[in-house]
Every structure is written in structure tokens, then in C-alpha cells.
C-alpha atoms as a PDB file:
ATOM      1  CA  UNK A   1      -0.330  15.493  25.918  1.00  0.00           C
ATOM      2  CA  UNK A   2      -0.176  12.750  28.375  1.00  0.00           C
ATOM      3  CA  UNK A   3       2.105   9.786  27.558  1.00  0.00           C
ATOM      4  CA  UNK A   4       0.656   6.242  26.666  1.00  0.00           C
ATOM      5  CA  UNK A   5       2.516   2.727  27.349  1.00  0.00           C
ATOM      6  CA  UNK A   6       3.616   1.375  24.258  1.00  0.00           C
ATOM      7  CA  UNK A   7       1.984  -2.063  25.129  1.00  0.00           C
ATOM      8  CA  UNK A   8      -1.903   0.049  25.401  1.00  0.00           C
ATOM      9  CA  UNK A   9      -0.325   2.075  22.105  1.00  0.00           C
ATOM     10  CA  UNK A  10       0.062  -0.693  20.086  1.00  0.00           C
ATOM     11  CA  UNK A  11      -2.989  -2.146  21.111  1.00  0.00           C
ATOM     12  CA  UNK A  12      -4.818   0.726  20.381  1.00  0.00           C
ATOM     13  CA  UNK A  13      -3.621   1.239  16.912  1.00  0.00           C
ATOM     14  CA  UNK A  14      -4.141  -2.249  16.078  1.00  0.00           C
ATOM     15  CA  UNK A  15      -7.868  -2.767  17.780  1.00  0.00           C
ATOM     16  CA  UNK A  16      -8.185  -0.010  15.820  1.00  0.00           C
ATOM     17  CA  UNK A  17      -7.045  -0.877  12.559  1.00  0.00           C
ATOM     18  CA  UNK A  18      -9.479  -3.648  12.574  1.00  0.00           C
ATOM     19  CA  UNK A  19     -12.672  -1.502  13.366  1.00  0.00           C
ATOM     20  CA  UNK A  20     -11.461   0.983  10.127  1.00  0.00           C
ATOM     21  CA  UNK A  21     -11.401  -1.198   8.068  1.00  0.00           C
ATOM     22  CA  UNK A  22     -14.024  -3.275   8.928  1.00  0.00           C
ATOM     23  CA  UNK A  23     -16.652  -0.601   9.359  1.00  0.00           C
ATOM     24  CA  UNK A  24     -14.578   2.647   7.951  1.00  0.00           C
ATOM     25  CA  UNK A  25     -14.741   5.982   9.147  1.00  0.00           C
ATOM     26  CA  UNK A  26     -17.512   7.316   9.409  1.00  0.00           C
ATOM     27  CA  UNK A  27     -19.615   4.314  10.657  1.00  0.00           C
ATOM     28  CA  UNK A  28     -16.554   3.718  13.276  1.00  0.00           C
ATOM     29  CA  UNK A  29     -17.488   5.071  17.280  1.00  0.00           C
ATOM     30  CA  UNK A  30     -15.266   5.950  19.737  1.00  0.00           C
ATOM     31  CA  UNK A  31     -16.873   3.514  21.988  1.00  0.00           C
ATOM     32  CA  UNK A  32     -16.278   0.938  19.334  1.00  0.00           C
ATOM     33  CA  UNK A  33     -13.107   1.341  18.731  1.00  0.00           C
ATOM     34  CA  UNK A  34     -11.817   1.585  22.770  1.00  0.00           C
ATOM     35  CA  UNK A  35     -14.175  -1.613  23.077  1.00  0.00           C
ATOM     36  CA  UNK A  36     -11.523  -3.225  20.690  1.00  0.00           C
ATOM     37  CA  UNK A  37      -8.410  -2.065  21.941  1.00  0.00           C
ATOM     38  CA  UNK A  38      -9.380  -2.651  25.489  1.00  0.00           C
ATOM     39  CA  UNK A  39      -8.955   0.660  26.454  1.00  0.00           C
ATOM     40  CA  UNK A  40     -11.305   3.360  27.986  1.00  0.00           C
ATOM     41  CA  UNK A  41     -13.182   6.201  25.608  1.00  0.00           C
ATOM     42  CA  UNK A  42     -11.263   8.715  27.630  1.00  0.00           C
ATOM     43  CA  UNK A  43      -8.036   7.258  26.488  1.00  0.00           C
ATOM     44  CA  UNK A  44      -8.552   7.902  23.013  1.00  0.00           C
ATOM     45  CA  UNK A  45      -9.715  11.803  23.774  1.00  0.00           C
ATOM     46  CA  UNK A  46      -6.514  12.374  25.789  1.00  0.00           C
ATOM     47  CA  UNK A  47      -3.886  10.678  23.354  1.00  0.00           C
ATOM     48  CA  UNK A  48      -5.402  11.597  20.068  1.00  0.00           C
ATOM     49  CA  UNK A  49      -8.216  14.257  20.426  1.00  0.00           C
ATOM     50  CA  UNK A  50     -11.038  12.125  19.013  1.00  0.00           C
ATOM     51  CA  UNK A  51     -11.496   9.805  16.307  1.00  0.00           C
ATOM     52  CA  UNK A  52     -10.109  11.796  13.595  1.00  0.00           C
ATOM     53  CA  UNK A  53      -6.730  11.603  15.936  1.00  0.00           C
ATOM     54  CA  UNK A  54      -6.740   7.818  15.987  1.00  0.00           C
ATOM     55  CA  UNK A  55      -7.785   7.624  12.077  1.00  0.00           C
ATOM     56  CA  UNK A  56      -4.934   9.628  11.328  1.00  0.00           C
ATOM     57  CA  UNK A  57      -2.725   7.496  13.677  1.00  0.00           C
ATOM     58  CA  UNK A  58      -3.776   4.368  12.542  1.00  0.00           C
ATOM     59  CA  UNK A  59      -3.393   5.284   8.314  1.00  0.00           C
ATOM     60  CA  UNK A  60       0.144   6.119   9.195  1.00  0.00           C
ATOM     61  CA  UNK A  61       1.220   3.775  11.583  1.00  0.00           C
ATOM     62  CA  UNK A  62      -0.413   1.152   9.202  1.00  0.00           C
ATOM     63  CA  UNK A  63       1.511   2.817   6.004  1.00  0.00           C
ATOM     64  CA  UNK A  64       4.757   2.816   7.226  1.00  0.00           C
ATOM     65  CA  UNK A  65       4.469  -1.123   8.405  1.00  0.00           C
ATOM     66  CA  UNK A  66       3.519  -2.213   4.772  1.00  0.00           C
ATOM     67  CA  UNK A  67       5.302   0.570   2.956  1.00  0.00           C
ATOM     68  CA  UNK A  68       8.416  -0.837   4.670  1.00  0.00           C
ATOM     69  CA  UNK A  69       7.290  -4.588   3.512  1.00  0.00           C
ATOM     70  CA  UNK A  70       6.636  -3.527  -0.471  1.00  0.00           C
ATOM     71  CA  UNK A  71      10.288  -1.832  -0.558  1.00  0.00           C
ATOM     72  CA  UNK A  72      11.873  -5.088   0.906  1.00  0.00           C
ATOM     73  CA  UNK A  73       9.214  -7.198  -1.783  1.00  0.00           C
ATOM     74  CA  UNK A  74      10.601  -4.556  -4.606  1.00  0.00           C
ATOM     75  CA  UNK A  75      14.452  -4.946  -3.584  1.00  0.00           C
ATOM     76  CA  UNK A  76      14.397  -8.368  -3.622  1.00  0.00           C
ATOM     77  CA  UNK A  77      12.291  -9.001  -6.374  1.00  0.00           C
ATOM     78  CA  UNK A  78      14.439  -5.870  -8.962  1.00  0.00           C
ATOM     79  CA  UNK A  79      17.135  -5.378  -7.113  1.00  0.00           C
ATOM     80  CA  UNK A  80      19.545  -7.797  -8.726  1.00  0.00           C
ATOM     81  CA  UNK A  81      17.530  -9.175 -12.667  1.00  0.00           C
ATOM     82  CA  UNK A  82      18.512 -11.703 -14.848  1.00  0.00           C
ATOM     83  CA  UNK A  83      16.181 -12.388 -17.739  1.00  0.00           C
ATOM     84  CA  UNK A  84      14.036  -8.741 -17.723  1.00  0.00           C
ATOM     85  CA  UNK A  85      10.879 -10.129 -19.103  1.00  0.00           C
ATOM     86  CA  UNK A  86      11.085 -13.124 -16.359  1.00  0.00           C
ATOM     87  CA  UNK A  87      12.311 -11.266 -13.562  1.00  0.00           C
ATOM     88  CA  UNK A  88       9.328  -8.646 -14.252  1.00  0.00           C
ATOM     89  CA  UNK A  89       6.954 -11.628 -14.493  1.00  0.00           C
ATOM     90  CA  UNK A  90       7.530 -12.883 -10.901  1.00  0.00           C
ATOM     91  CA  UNK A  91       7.406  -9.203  -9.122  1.00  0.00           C
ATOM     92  CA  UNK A  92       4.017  -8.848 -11.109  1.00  0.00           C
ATOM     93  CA  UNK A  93       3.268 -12.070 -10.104  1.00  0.00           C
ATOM     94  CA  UNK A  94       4.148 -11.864  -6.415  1.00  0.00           C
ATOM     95  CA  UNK A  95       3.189  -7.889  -6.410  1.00  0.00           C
ATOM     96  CA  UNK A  96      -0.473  -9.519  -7.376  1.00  0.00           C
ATOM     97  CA  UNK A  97      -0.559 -12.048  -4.473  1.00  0.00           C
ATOM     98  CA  UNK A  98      -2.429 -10.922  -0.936  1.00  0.00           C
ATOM     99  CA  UNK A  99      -0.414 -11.035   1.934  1.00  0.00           C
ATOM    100  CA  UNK A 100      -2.922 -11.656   5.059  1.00  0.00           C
ATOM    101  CA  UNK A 101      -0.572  -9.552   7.247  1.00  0.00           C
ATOM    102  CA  UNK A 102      -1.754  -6.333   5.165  1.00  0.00           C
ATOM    103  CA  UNK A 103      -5.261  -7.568   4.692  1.00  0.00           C
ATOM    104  CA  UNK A 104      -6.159  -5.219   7.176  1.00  0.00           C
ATOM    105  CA  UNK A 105      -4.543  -1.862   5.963  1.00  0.00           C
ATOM    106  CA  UNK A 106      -5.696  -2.550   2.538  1.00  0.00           C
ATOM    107  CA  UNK A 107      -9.460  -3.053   3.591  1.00  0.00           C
ATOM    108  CA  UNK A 108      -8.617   0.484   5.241  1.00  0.00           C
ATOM    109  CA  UNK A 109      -7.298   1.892   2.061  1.00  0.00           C
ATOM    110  CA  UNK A 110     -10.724   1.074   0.384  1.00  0.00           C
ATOM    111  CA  UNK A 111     -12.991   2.801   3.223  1.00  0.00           C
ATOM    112  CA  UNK A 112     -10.552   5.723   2.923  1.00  0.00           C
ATOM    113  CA  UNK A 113     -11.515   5.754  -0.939  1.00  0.00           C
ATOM    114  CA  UNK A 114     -15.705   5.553   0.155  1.00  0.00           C
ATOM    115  CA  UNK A 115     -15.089   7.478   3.199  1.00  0.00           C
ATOM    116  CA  UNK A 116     -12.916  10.048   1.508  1.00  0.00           C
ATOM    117  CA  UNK A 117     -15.684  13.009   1.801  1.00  0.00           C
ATOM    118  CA  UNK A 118     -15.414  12.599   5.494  1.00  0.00           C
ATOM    119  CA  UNK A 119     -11.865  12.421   6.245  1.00  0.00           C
ATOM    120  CA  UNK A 120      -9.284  15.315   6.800  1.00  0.00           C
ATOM    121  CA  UNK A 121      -7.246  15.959   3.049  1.00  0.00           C
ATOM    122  CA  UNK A 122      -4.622  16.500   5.374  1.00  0.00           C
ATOM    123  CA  UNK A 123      -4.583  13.097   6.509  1.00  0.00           C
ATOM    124  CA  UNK A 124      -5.519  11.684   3.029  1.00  0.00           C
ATOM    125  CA  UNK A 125      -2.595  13.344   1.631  1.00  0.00           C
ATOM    126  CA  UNK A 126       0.027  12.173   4.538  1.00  0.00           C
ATOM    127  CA  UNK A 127      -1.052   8.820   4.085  1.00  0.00           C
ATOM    128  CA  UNK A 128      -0.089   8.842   0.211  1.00  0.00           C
ATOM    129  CA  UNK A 129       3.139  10.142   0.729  1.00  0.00           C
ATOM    130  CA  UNK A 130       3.996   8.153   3.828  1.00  0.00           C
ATOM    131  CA  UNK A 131       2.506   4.554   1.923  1.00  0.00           C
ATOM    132  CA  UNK A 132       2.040   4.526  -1.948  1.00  0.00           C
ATOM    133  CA  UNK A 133       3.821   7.211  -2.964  1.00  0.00           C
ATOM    134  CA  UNK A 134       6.518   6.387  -1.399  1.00  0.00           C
ATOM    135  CA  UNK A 135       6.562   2.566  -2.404  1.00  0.00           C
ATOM    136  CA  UNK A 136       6.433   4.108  -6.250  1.00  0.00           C
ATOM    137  CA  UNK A 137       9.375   5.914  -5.462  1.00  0.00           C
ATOM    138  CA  UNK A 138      11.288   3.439  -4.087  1.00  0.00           C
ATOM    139  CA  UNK A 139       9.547   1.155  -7.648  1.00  0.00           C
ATOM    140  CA  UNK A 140      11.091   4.475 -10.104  1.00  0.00           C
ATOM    141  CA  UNK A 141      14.587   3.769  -8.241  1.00  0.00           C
ATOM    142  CA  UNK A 142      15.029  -0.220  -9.746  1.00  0.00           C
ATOM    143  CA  UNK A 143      13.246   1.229 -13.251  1.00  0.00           C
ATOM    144  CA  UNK A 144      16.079   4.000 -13.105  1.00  0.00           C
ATOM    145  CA  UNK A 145      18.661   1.926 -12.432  1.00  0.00           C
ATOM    146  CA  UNK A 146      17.673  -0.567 -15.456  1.00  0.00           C
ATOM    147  CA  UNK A 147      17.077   2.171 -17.444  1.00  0.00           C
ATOM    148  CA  UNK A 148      20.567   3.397 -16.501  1.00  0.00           C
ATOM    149  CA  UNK A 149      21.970  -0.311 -17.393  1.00  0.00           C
ATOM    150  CA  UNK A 150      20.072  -0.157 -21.081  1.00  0.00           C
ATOM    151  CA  UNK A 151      17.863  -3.073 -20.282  1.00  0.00           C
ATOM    152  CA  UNK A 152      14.869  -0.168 -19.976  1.00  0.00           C
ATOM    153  CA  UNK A 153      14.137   2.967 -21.923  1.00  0.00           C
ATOM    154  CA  UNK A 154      12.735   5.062 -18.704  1.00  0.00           C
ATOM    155  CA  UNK A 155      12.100   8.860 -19.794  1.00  0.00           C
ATOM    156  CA  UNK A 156       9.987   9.086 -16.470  1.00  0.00           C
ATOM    157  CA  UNK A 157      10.831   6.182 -14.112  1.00  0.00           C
ATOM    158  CA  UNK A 158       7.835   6.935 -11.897  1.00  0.00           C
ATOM    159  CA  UNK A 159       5.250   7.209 -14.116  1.00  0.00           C
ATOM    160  CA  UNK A 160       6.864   3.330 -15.529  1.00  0.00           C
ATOM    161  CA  UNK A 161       6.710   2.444 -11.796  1.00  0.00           C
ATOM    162  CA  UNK A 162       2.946   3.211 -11.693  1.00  0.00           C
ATOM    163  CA  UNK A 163       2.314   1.328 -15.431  1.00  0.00           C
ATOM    164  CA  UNK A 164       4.328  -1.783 -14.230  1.00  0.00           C
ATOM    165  CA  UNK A 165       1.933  -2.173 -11.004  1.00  0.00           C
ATOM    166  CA  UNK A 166      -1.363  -1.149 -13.342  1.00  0.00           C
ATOM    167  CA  UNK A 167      -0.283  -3.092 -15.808  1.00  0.00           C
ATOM    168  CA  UNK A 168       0.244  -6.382 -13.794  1.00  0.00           C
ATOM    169  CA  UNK A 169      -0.866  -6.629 -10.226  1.00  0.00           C
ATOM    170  CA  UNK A 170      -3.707  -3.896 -10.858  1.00  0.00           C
ATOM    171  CA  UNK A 171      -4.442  -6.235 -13.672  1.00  0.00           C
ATOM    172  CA  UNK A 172      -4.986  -8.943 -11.760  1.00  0.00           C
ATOM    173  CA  UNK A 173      -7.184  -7.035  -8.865  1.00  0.00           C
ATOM    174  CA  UNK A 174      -9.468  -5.665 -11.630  1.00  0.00           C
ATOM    175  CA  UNK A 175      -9.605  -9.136 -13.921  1.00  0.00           C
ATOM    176  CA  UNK A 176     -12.464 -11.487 -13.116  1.00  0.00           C
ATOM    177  CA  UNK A 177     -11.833 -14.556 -11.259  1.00  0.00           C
ATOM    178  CA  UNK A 178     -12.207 -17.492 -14.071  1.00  0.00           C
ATOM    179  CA  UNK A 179      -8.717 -15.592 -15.995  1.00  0.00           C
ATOM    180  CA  UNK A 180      -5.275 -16.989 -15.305  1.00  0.00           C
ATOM    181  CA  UNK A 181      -3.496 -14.413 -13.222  1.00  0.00           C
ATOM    182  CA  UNK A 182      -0.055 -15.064 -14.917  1.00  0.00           C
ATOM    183  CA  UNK A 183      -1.362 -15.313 -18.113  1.00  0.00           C
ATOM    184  CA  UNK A 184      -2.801 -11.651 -17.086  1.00  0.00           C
ATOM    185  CA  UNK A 185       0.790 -10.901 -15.149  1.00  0.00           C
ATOM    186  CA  UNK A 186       2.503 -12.009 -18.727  1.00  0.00           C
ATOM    187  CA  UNK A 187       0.760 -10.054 -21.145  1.00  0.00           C
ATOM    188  CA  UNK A 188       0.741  -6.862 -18.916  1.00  0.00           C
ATOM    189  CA  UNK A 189       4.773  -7.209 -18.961  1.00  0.00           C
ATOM    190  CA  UNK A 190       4.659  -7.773 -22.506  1.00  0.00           C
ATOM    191  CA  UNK A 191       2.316  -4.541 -22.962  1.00  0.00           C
ATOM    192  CA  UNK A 192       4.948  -2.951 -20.412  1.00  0.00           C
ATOM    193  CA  UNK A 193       8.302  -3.730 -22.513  1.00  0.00           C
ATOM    194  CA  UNK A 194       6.343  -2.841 -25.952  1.00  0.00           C
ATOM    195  CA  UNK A 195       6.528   1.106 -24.044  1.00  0.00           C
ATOM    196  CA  UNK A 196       9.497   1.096 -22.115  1.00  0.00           C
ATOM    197  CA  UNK A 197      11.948  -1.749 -23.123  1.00  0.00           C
ATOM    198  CA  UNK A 198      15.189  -0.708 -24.597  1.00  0.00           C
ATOM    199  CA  UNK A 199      14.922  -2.551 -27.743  1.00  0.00           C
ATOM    200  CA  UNK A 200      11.015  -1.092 -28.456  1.00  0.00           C
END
């Protein structure tokens, strides 16, 4: 496969970022996306094969970049707590705020989820092991560890992982725009510690 500069590489993945997930998938053209990136149709043929090549590209190059910015969120924000119910407040809280550098890949996540019919289940399954499952993992690690300190009571630190998010951010996402979100945030910790705090 012929080499591409990483200057036209990173331009390519990014222009085409944007067309995913502003059109998705299936409604994204190869002319499209090279329009975009400023690169030619043939470009995308020879590096990647086609537009299944790119999509596949772009999920995982896009994964790892905010995969890599959730873990640092989650080490700061449970890597060294104080008051439990608190601490767990702000990383629902700041788990539950947009950041407008992922705006992108998230609007990407949610054409994979409408596009899904149409897109390799290789590729779907790469990208949730390369982006959420392995931000849960790296979530299951802090709920071990405070489970392992007795401020938790963990049996299955992922699945707590995936209750802590649902239960505050995903709260949040799926509330309706007139509720407060830390009022939301604070009940869904309170919810959380009634099933897996130490004391329950």
C-alpha cells in the first residue's frame, strides 16, 4: 500500500470525521469526503480501499483521541477521593458536560448507531473495544480500587462502571432540558451508593 504524508493523513481523517458525522455512512461519498480533506478520490482508493477503509480509519483514529481524554477525565476526577458521595457528584457532573473537541466523534457515534445495518460488525466491534469499552475498563479500575479501600461494595466493578455513567451523565443526556442536571447528577449517585456503597 502506498505511503501517505502525515500532514494529507491527518487531514484526511479529520475532513473526514466531519462528513461522518455530519451526514453518516451511508449518505457519505467518496467525492464528498476527498472534497473535505482536500485530497483527490484516488487518494482515498489507494490508502484505504474505499469508503468503508476511511470509516473504519476514522472510528478508530477518532476513539483512541477521546478514549485517551475520558481516562485522563476519570484519573483525575477518581483517582485520588475525599468525600465519596461528593467526589462522585463532580465526575457525574463533569462526565455529563460536552466537550466541543469530541463533538465531532460523538455525532459519529450516533450515525454509527442509525447507520449500524450498513457498516462492517468488524469495524463496529473494533471501535467498542478501542473507545467505550475500554474507557469502562479503565472506569471498573477506580471502582476496584475503592472497593478494595471499603469505601465501595464492587462484586462486578464493570458492570458499577457502566451504572455510575447511566446513572449520572446518561441521566442527564436522556433528562429533558427544563431539569437541573446536578439535581439529576445527585440523585443518580444517591441511587448509585444505595447498590454499591459499602455501608448499603
Amino acid at each position: 500500500m502506498p505511503t501517505v504524508r502525515m500532514d494529507k493523513q491527518r487531514a484526511l481523517l479529520d475532513g473526514a470525521l466531519r462528513v461522518f458525522a455530519r451526514d453518516g455512512y451511508t449518505r457519505a461519498s467518496i467525492d464528498g469526503l476527498a472534497a473535505e480533506a482536500g485530497v483527490s478520490s484516488r487518494t482515498i482508493y489507494n490508502h484505504y480501499g474505499g469508503k468503508a477503509g476511511l470509516f473504519r480509519a476514522v472510528i478508530l483514529d477518532s476513539s483512541d483521541q477521546v478514549a485517551e481524554r475520558q481516562i485522563a477525565l476519570a484519573d483525575v476526577l477518581l483517582g485520588r477521593v475525599v468525600d465519596l458521595e461528593a467526589d462522585l457528584v463532580e465526575f457525574g457532573l463533569r462526565w455529563a458536560t460536552p466537550d466541543p473537541d469530541t463533538q465531532s466523534h460523538f455525532a459519529l457515534v450516533r450515525q454509527i448507531r442509525a447507520d449500524s445495518d450498513h457498516i462492517d460488525p468488524d469495524t463496529v466491534v473494533a471501535w467498542q473495544q478501542r473507545g467505550p469499552l475500554r474507557v469502562r475498563q479503565a472506569l471498573a479500575t477506580h471502582i476496584g480500587r475503592l472497593s478494595d479501600d471499603g469505601l465501595l461494595a464492587a462484586g462486578d466493578p464493570s458492570m458499577a462502571a457502566l451504572h455510575l455513567v447511566q446513572l449520572t451523565a446518561g441521566s442527564v443526556a436522556a433528562g429533558i432540558l427544563d431539569v437541573d442536571r446536578e439535581e439529576v447528577v445527585r440523585a443518580g449517585v444517591r441511587v448509585f451508593l444505595r447498590a454499591y456503597g459499602a455501608t448499603r
